[in-house]
N, C-alpha and C. Protein backbone atom coordinates (compact mmCIF):
# COMPACT_ATOMS: atom_id res chain seq x y z
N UNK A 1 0.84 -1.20 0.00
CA UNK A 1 0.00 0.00 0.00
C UNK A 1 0.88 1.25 0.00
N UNK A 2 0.60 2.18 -0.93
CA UNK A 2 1.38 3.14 -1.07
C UNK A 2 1.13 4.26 -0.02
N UNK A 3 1.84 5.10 0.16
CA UNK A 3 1.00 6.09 1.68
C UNK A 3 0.77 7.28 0.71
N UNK A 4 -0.76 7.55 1.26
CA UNK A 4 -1.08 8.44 0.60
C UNK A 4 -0.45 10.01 0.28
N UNK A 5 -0.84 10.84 -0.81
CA UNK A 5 -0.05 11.68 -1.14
C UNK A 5 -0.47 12.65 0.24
N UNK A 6 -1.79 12.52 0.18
CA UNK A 6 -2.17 13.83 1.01
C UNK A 6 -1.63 13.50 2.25
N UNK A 7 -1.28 12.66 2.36
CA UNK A 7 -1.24 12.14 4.41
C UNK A 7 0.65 12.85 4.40
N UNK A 8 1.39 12.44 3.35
CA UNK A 8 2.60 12.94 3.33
C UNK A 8 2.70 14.83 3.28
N UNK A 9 1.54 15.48 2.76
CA UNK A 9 1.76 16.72 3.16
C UNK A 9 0.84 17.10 4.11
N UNK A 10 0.37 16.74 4.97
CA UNK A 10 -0.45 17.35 5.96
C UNK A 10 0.99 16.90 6.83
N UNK A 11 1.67 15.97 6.52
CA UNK A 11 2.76 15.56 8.17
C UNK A 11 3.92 16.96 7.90
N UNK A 12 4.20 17.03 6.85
CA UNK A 12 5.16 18.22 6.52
C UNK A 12 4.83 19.83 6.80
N UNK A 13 3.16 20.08 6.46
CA UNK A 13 2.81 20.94 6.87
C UNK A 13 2.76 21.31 8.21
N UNK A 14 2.32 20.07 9.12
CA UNK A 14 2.12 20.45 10.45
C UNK A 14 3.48 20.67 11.06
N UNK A 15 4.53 19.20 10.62
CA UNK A 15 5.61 19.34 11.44
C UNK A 15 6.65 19.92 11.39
N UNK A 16 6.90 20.47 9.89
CA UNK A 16 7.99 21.61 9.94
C UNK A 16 7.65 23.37 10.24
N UNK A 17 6.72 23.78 10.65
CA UNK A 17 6.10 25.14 11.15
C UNK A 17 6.72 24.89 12.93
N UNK A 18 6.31 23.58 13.25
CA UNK A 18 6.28 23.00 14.55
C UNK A 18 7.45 22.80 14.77
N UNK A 19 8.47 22.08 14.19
CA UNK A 19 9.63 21.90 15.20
C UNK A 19 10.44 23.51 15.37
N UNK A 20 9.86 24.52 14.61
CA UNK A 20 10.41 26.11 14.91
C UNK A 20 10.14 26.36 15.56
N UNK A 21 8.34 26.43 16.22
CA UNK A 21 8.01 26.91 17.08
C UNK A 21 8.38 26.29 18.53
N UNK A 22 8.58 25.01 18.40
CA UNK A 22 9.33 24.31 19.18
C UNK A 22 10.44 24.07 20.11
N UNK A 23 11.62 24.97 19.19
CA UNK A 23 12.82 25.07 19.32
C UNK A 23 12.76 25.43 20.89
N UNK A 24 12.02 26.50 21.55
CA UNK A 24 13.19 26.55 22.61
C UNK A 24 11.80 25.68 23.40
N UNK A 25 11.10 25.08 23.69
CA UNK A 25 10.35 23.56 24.63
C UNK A 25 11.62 22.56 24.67
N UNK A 26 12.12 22.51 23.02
CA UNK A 26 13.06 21.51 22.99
C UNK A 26 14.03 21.87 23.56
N UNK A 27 14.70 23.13 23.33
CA UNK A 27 16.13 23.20 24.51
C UNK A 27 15.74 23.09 25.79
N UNK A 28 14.76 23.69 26.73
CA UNK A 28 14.20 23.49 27.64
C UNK A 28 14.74 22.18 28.22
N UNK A 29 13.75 21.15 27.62
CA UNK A 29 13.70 19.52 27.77
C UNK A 29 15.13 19.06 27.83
N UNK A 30 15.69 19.49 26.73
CA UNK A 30 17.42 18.70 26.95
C UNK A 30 17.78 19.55 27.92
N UNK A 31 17.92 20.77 28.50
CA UNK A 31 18.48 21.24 29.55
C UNK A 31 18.02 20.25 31.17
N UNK A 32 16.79 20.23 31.07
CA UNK A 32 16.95 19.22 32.26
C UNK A 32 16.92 18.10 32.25
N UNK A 33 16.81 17.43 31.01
CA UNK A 33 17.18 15.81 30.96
C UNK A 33 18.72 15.86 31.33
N UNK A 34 19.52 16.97 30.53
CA UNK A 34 20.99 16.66 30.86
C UNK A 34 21.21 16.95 31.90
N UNK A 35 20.95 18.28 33.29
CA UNK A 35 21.15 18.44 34.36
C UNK A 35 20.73 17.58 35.61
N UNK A 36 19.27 17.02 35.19
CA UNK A 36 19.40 15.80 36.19
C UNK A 36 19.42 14.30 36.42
N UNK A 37 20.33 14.16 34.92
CA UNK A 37 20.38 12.50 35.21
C UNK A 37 21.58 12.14 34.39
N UNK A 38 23.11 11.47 34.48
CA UNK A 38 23.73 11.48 33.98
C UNK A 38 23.37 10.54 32.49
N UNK A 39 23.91 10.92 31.51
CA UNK A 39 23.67 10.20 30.11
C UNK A 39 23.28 11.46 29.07
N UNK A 40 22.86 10.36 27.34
CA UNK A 40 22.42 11.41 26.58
C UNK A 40 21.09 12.19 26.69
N UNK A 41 20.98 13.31 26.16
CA UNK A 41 19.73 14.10 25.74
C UNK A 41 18.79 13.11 25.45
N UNK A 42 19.25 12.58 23.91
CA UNK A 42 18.30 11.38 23.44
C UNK A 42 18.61 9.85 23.10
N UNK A 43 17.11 9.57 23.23
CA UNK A 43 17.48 8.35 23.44
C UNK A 43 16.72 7.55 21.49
N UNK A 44 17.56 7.12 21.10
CA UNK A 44 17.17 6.49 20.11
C UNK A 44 17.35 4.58 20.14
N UNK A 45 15.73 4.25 19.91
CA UNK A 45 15.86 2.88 20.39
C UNK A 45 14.92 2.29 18.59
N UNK A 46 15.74 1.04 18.62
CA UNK A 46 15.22 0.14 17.22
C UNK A 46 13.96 0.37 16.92
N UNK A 47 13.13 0.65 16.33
CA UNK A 47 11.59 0.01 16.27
C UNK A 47 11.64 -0.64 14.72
N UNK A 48 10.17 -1.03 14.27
CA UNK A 48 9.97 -1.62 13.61
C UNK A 48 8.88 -0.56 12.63
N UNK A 49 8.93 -0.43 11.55
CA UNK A 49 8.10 0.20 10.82
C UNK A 49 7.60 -0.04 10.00
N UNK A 50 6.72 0.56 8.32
CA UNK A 50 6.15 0.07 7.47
C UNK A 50 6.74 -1.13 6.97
N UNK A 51 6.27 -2.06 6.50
CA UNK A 51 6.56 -3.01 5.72
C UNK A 51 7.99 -3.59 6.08
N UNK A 52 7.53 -3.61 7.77
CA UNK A 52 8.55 -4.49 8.38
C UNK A 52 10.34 -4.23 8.20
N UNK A 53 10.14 -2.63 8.20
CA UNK A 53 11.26 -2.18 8.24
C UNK A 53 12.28 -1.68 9.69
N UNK A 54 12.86 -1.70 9.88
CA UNK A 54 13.71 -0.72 11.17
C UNK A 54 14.09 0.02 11.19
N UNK A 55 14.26 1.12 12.00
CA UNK A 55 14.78 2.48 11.84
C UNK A 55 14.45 2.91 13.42
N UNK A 56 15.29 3.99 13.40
CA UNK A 56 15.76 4.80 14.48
C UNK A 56 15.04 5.53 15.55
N UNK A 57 14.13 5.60 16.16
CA UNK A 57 12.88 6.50 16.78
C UNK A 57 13.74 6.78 18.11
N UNK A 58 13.45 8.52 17.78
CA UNK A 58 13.98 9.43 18.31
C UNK A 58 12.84 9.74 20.04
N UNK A 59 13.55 9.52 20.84
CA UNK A 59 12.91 10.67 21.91
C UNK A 59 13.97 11.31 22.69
N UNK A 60 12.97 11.91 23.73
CA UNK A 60 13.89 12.66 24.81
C UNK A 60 14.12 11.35 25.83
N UNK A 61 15.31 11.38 26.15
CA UNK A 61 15.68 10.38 27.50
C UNK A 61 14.82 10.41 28.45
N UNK A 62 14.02 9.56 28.79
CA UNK A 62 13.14 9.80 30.17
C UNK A 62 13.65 8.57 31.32
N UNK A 63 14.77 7.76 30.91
CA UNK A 63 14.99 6.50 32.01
C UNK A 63 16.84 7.10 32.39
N UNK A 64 16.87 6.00 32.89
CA UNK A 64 17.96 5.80 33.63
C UNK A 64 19.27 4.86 32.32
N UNK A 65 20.09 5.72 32.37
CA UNK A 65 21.32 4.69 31.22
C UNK A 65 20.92 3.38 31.37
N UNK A 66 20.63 2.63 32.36
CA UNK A 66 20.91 1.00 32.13
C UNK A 66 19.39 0.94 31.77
N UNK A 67 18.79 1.31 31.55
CA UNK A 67 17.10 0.73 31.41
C UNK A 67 17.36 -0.39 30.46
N UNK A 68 17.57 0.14 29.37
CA UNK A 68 17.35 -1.28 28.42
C UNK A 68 18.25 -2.50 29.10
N UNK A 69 19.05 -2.79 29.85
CA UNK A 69 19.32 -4.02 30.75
C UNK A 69 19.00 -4.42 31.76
N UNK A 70 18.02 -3.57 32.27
CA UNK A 70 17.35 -3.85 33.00
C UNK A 70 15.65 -4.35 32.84
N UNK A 71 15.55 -4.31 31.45
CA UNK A 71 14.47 -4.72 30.75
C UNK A 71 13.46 -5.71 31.09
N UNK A 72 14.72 -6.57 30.75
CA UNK A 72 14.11 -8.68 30.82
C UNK A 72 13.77 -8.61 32.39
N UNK A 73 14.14 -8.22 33.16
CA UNK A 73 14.07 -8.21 34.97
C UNK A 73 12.27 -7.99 35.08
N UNK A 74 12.11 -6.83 34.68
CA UNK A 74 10.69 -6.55 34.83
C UNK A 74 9.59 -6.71 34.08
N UNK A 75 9.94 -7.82 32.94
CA UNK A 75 8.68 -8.39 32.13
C UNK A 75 7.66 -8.79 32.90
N UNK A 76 8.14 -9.24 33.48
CA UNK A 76 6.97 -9.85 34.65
C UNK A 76 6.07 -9.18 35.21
N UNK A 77 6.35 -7.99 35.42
CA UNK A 77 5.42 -7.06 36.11
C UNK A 77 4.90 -5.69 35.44
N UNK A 78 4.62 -6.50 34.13
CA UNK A 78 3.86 -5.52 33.00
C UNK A 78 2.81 -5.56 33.25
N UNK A 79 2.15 -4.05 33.73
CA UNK A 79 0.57 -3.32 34.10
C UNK A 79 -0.39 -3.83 32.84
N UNK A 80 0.40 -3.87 31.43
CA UNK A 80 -0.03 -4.17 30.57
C UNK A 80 -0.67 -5.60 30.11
N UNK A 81 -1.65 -5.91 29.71
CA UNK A 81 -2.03 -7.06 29.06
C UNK A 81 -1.35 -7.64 27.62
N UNK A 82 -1.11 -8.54 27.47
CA UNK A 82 -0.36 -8.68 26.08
C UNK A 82 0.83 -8.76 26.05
N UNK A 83 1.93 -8.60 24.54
CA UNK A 83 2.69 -8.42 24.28
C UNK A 83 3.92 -7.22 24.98
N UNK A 84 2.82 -6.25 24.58
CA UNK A 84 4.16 -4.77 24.88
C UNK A 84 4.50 -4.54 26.52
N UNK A 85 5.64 -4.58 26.67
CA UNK A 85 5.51 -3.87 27.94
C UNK A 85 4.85 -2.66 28.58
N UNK A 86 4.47 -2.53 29.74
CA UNK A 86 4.41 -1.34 30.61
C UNK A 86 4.22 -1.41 31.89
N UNK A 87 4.75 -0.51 32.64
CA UNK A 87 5.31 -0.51 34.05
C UNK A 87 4.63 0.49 34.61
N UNK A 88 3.18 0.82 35.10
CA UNK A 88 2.91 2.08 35.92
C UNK A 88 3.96 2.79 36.77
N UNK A 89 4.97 2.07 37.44
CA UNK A 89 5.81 2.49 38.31
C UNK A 89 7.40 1.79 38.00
N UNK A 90 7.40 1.81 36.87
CA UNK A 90 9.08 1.45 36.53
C UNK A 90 9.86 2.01 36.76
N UNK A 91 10.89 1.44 37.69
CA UNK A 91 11.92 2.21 38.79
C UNK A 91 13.14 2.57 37.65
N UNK A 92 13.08 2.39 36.40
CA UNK A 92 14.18 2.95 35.45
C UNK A 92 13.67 4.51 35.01
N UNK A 93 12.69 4.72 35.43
CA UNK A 93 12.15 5.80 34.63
C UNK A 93 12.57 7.74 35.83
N UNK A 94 13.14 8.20 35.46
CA UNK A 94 14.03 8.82 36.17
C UNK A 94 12.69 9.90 36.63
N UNK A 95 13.01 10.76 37.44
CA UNK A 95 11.95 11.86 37.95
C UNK A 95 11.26 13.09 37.13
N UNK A 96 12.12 13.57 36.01
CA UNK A 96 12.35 14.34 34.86
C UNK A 96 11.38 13.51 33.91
N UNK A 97 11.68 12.24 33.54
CA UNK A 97 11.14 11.48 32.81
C UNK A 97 9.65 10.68 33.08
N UNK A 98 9.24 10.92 33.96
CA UNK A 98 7.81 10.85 34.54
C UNK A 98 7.04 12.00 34.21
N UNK A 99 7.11 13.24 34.08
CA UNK A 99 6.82 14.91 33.91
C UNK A 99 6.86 14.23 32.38
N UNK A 100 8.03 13.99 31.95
CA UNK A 100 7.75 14.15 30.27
C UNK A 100 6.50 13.40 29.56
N UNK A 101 6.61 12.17 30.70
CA UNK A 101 6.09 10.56 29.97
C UNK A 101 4.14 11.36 30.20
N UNK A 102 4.22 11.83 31.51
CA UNK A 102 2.83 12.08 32.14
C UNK A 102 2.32 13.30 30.83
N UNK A 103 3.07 14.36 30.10
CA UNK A 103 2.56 15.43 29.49
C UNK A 103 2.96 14.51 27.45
N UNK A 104 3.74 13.15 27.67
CA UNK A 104 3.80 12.93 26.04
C UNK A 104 4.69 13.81 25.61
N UNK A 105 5.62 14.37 26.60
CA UNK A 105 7.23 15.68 25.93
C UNK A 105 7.93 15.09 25.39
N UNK A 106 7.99 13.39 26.12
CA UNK A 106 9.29 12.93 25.89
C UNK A 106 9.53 11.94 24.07
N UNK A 107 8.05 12.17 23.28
CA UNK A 107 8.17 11.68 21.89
C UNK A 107 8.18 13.32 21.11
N UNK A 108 8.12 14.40 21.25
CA UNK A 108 8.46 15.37 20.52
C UNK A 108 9.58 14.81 19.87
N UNK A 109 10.53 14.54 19.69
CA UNK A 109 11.47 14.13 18.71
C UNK A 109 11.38 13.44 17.54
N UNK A 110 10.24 12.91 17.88
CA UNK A 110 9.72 12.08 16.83
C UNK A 110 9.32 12.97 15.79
N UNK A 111 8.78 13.97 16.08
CA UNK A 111 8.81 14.91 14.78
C UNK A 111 9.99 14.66 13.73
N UNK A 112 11.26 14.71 13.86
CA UNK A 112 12.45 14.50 13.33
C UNK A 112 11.89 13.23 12.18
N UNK A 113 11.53 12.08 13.00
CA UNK A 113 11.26 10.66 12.33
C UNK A 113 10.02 11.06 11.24
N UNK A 114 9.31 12.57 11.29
CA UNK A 114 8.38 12.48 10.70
C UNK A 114 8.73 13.02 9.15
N UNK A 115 9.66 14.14 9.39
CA UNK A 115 10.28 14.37 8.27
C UNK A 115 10.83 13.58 7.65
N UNK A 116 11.58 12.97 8.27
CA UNK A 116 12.57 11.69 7.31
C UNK A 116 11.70 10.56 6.68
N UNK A 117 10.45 11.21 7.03
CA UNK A 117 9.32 9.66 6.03
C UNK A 117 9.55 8.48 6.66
N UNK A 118 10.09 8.56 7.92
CA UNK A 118 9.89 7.09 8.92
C UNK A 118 8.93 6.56 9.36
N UNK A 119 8.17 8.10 9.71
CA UNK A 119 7.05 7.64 10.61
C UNK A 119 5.93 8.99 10.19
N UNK A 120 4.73 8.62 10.46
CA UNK A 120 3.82 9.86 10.01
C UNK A 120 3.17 10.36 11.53
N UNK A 121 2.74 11.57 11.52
CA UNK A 121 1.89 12.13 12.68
C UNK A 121 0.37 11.83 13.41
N UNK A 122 0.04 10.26 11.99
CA UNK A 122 -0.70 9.71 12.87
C UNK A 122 -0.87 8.04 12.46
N UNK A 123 -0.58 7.17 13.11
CA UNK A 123 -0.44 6.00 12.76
C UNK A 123 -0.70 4.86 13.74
N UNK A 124 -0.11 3.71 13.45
CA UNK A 124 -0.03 3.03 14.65
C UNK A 124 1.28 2.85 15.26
N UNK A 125 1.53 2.79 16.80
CA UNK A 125 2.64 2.87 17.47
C UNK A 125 3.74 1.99 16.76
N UNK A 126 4.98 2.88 16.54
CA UNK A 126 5.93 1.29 16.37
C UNK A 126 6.26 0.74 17.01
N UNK A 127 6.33 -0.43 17.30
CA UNK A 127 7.23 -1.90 18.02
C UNK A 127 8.43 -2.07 17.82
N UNK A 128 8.93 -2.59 18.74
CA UNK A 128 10.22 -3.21 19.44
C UNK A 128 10.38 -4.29 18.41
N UNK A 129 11.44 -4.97 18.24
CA UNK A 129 11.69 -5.78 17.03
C UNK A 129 11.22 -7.21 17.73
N UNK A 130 11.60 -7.44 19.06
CA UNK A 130 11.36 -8.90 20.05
C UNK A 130 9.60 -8.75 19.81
N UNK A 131 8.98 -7.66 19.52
CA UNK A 131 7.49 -7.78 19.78
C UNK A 131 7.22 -8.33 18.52
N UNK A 132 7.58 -7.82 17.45
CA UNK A 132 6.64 -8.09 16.21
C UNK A 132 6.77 -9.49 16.05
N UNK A 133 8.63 -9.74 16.40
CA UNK A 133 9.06 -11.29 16.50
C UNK A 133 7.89 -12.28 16.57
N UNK A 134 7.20 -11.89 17.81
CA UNK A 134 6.21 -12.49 18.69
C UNK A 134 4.56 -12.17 18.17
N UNK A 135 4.11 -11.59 17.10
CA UNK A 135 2.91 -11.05 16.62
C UNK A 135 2.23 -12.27 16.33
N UNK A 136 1.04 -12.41 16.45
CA UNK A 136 0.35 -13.03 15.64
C UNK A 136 0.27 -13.33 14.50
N UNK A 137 0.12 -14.13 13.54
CA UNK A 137 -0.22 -13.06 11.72
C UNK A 137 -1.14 -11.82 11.87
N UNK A 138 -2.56 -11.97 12.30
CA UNK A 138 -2.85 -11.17 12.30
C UNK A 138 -2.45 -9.61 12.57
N UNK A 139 -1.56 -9.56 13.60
CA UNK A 139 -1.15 -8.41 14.14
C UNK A 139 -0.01 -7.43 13.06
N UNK A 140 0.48 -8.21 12.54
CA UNK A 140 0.97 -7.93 11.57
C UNK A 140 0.22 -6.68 10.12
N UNK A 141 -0.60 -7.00 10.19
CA UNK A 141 -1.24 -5.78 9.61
C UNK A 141 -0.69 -4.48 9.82
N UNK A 142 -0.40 -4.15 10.92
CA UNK A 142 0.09 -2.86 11.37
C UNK A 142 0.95 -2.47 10.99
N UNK A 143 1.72 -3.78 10.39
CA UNK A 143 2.84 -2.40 9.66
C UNK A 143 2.35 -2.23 8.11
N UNK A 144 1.55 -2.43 7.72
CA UNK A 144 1.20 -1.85 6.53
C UNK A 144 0.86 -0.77 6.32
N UNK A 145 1.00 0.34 6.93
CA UNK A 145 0.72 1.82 7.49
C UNK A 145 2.32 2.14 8.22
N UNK A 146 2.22 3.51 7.74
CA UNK A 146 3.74 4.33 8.11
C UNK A 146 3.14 4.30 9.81
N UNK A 147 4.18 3.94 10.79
CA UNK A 147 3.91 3.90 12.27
C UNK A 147 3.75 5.69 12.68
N UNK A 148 2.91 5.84 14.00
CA UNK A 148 2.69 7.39 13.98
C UNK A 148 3.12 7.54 15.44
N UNK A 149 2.83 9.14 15.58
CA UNK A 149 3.17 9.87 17.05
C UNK A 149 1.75 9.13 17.86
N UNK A 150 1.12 9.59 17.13
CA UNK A 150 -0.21 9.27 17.85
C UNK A 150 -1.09 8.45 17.08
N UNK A 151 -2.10 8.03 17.47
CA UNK A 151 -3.50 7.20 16.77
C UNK A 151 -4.12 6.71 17.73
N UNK A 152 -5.17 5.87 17.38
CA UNK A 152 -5.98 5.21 17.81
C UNK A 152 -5.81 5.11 19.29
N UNK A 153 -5.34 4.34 19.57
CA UNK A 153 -4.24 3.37 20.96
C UNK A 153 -3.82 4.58 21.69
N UNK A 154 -3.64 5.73 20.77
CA UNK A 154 -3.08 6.75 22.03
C UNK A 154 -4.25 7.86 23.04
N UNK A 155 -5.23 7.51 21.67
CA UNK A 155 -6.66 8.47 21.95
C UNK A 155 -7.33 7.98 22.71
N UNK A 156 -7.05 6.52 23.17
CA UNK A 156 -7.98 5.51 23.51
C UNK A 156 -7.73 5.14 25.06
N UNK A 157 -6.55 5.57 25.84
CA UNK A 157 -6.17 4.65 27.01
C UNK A 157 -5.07 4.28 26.82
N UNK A 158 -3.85 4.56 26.16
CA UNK A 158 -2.97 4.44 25.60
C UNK A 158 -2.12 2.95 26.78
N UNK A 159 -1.66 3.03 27.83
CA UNK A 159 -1.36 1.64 28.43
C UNK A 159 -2.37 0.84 28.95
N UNK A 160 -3.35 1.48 29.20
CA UNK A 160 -4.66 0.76 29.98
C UNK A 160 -5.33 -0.24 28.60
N UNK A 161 -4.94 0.08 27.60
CA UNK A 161 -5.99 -0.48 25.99
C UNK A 161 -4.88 -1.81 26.36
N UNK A 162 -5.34 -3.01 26.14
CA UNK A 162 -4.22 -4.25 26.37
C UNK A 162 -4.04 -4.55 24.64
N UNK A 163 -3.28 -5.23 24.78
CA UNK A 163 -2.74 -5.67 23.20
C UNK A 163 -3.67 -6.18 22.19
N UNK A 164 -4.75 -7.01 22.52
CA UNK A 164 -5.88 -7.62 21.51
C UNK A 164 -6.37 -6.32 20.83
N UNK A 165 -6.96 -5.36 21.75
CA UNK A 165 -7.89 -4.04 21.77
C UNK A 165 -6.50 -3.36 20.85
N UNK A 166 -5.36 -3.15 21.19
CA UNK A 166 -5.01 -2.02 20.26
C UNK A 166 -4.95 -2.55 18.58
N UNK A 167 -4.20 -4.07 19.28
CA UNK A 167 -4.08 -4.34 17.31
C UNK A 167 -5.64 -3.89 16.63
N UNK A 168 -6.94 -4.45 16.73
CA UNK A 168 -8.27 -4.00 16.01
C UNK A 168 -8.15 -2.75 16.25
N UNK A 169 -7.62 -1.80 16.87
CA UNK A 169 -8.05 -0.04 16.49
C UNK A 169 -7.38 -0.18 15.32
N UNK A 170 -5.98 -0.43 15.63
CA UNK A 170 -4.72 0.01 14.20
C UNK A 170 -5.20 -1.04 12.58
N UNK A 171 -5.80 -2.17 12.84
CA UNK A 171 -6.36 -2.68 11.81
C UNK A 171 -7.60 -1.99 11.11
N UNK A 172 -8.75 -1.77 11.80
CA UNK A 172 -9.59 -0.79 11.57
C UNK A 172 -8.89 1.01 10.78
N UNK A 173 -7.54 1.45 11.18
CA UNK A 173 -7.51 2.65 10.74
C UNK A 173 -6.41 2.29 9.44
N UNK A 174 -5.32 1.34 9.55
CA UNK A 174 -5.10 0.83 8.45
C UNK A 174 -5.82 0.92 7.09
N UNK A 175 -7.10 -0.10 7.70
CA UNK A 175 -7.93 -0.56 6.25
C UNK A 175 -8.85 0.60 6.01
N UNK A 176 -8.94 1.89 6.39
CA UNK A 176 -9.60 2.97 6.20
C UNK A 176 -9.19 4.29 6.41
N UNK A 177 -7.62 4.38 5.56
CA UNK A 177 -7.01 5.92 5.94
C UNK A 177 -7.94 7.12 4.69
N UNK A 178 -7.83 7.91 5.85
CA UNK A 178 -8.47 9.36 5.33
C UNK A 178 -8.16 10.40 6.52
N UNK A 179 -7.92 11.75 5.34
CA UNK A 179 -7.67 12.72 5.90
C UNK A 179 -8.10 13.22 6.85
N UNK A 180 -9.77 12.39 6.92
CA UNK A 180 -10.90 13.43 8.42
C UNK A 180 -10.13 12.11 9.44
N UNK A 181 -10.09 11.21 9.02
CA UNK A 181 -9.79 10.33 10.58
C UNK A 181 -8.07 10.84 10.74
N UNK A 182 -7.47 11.24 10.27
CA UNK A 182 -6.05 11.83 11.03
C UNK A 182 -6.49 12.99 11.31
N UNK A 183 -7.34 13.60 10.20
CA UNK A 183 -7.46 15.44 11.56
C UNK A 183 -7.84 15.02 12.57
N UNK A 184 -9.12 14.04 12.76
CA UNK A 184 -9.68 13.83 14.03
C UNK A 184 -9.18 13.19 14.97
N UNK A 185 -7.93 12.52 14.87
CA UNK A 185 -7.03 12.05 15.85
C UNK A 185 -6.15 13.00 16.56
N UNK A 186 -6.06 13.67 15.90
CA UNK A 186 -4.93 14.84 15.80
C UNK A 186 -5.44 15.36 16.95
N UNK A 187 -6.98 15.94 16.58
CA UNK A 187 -8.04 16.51 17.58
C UNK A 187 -7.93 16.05 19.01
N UNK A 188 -8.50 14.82 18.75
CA UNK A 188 -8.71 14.12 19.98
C UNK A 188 -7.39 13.91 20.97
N UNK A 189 -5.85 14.09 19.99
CA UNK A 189 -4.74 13.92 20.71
C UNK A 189 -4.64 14.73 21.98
N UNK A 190 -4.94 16.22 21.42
CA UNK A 190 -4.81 17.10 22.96
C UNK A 190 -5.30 16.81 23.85
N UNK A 191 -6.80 16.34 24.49
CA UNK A 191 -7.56 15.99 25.05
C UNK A 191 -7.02 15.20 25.86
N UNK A 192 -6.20 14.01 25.10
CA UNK A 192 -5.80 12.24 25.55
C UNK A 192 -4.02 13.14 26.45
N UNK A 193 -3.84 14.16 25.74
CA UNK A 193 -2.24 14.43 26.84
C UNK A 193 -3.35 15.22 27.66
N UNK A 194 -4.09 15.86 27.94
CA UNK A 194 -4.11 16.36 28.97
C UNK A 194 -4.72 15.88 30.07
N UNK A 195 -5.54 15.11 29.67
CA UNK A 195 -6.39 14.20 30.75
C UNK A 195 -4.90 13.31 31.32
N UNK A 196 -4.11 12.45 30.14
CA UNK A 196 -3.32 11.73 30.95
C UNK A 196 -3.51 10.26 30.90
N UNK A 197 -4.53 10.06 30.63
CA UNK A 197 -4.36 8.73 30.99
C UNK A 197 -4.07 7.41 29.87
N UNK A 198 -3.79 6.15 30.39
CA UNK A 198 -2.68 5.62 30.18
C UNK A 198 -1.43 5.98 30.27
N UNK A 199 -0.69 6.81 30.64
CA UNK A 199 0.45 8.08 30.18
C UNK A 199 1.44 7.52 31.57
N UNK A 200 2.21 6.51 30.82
CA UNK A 200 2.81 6.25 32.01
C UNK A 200 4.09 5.25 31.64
């Protein structure tokens, strides 16, 4: 499936006006990611994208340097149903990085991924490479769509939605992209950071 023309300039329109206006939120953010926790600004970790590709997804650091080895330790005590992890109270996740995770600061970078045609501004989340490993067939659908900042799964309860429930949102918006269902995600995005929830 080819990605549509229009969906590629509504992401350019929105997100290059935006990462200007941006600029100093973003110095902001790296100023106290770097002042209170030793390590980088950002953190770039594998995911998995359209048509089962990999690439680079950008955020702001919100854990602790060893998180990713400290990973496998706390599978076990994923809040989450399913596949993906999540930790309401994951002790890697630094004090700075709770503020980001709770307001959604800490994927602003992803804008970056949006320009580079990695990822679009509204899609389904990308995955970890051990997850897709582990997909169903069915689940697999999802990458037939450029992965996004936000969608479905994020509008919805974003850790509270368990894994069955998110794959059918992202299958459902897959097999029916249009311009009113990304404005209207878009919409509904503010709402879903400010209330908060799942956001963790």
């Amino acid at each position: 499936m080819l990605v549509p023309a229009w969906k590629r300039l509504l992401d350019l329109t929105l997100t290059l006006p935006g990462l200007l206006a941006l600029a100093p939120l973003f110095l902001a953010i790296a100023l106290a990611v770097r002042l209170t926790s030793p390590g980088p600004v950002f953190f770039i970790q594998t995911r998995i994208g359209r048509g089962g590709r990999p690439f680079g997804m950008i955020k702001f650091r919100s854990m602790y340097r060893d998180a990713e080895a400290r990973r496998a330790a706390l599978l076990a005590h994923s809040d989450r149903p399913g596949l993906c992890f999540k930790a309401r109270n994951d002790p890697r996740v630094t004090p700075v990085g709770r503020i980001l995770r709770r307001l959604s600061l800490d994927e602003l970078p992803q804008l970056f991924n949006v320009v580079a045609g990695q990822m679009s501004l509204v899609g389904p989340r990308p995955a970890l490479p051990e997850e897709v490993a582990a997909y169903p067939a069915r689940a697999l659908g999802r990458l037939s769509v450029l992965p996004g900042i936000t969608g479905p799964w994020q509008v919805s309860g974003r850790a509270e939605v368990g894994f069955d429930a998110m794959v059918e949102m992202d299958l459902g918006y897959a097999r029916d992209p249009s311009l009113w269902a990304d404005l209207t995600l878009l919409a509904r995005t503010l709402s879903a950071v400010v209330s908060g929830r799942g956001a963790y």
